[in-house]
Protein backbone atom coordinates (compact mmCIF):
# COMPACT_ATOMS: atom_id res chain seq x y z
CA UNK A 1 5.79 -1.34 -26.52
CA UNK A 2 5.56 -0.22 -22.86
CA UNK A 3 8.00 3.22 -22.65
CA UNK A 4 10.23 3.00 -19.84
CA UNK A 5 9.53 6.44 -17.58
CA UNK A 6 12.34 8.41 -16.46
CA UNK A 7 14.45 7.73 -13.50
CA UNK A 8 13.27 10.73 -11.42
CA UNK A 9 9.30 9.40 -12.03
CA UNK A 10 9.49 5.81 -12.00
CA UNK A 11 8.43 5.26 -8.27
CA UNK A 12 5.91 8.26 -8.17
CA UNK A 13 2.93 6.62 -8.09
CA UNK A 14 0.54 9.66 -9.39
CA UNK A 15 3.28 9.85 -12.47
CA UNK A 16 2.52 6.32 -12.94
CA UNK A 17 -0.89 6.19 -12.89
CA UNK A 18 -1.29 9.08 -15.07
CA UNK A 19 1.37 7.55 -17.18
CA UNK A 20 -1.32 4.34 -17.57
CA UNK A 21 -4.14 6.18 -18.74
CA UNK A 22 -2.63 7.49 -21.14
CA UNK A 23 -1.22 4.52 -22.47
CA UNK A 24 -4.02 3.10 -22.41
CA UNK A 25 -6.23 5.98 -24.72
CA UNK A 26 -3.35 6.52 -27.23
CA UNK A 27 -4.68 4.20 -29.59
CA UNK A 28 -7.77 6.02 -29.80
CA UNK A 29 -6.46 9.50 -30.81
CA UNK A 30 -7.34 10.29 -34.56
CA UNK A 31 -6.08 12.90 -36.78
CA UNK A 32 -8.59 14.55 -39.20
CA UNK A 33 -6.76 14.21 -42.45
CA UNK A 34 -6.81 18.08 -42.70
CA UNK A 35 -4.82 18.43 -39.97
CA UNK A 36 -2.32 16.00 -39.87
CA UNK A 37 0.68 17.43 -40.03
CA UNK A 38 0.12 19.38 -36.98
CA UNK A 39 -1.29 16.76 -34.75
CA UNK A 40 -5.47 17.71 -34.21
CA UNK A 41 -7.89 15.88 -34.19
CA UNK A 42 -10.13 14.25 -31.56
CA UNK A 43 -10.56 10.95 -29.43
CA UNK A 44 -12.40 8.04 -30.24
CA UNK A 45 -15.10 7.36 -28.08
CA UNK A 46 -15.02 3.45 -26.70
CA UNK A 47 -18.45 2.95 -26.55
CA UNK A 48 -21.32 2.93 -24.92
CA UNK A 49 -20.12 0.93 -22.09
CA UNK A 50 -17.05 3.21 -21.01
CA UNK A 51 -19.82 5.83 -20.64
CA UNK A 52 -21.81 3.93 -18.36
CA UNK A 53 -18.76 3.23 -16.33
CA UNK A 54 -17.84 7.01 -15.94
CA UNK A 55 -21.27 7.47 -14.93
CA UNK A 56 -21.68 4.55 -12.18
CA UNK A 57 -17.83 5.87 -11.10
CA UNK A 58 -19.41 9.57 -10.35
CA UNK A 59 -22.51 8.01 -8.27
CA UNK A 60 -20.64 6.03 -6.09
């Protein structure tokens, strides 16, 4: 499900990039099982490949 941004944001184009990312990273957020309840924990990685592409992205 796609959320629907607020009226104010929904033709800013830096809201709605940022807005993407982090759609598209949510999945990867874990919570250590310690911690739950109050939302830590730490991000998945996606491989070896999205490192790769970070580091081709900073040389060109």
């Amino acid at each position: 499900m796609k959320p629907k941004p607020p009226a104010q944001f929904a033709k800013d184009p830096l809201f709605l990039e940022v807005m993407e990312d982090a759609l598209a990273i949510q999945d990867r957020f874990v919570a250590e099982p310690l911690y739950a309840k109050t939302g830590k924990g730490f991000l998945k990685s996606a491989g070896v490949n999205e490192l790769k592409q970070i580091k081709e992205a900073k040389t060109h």
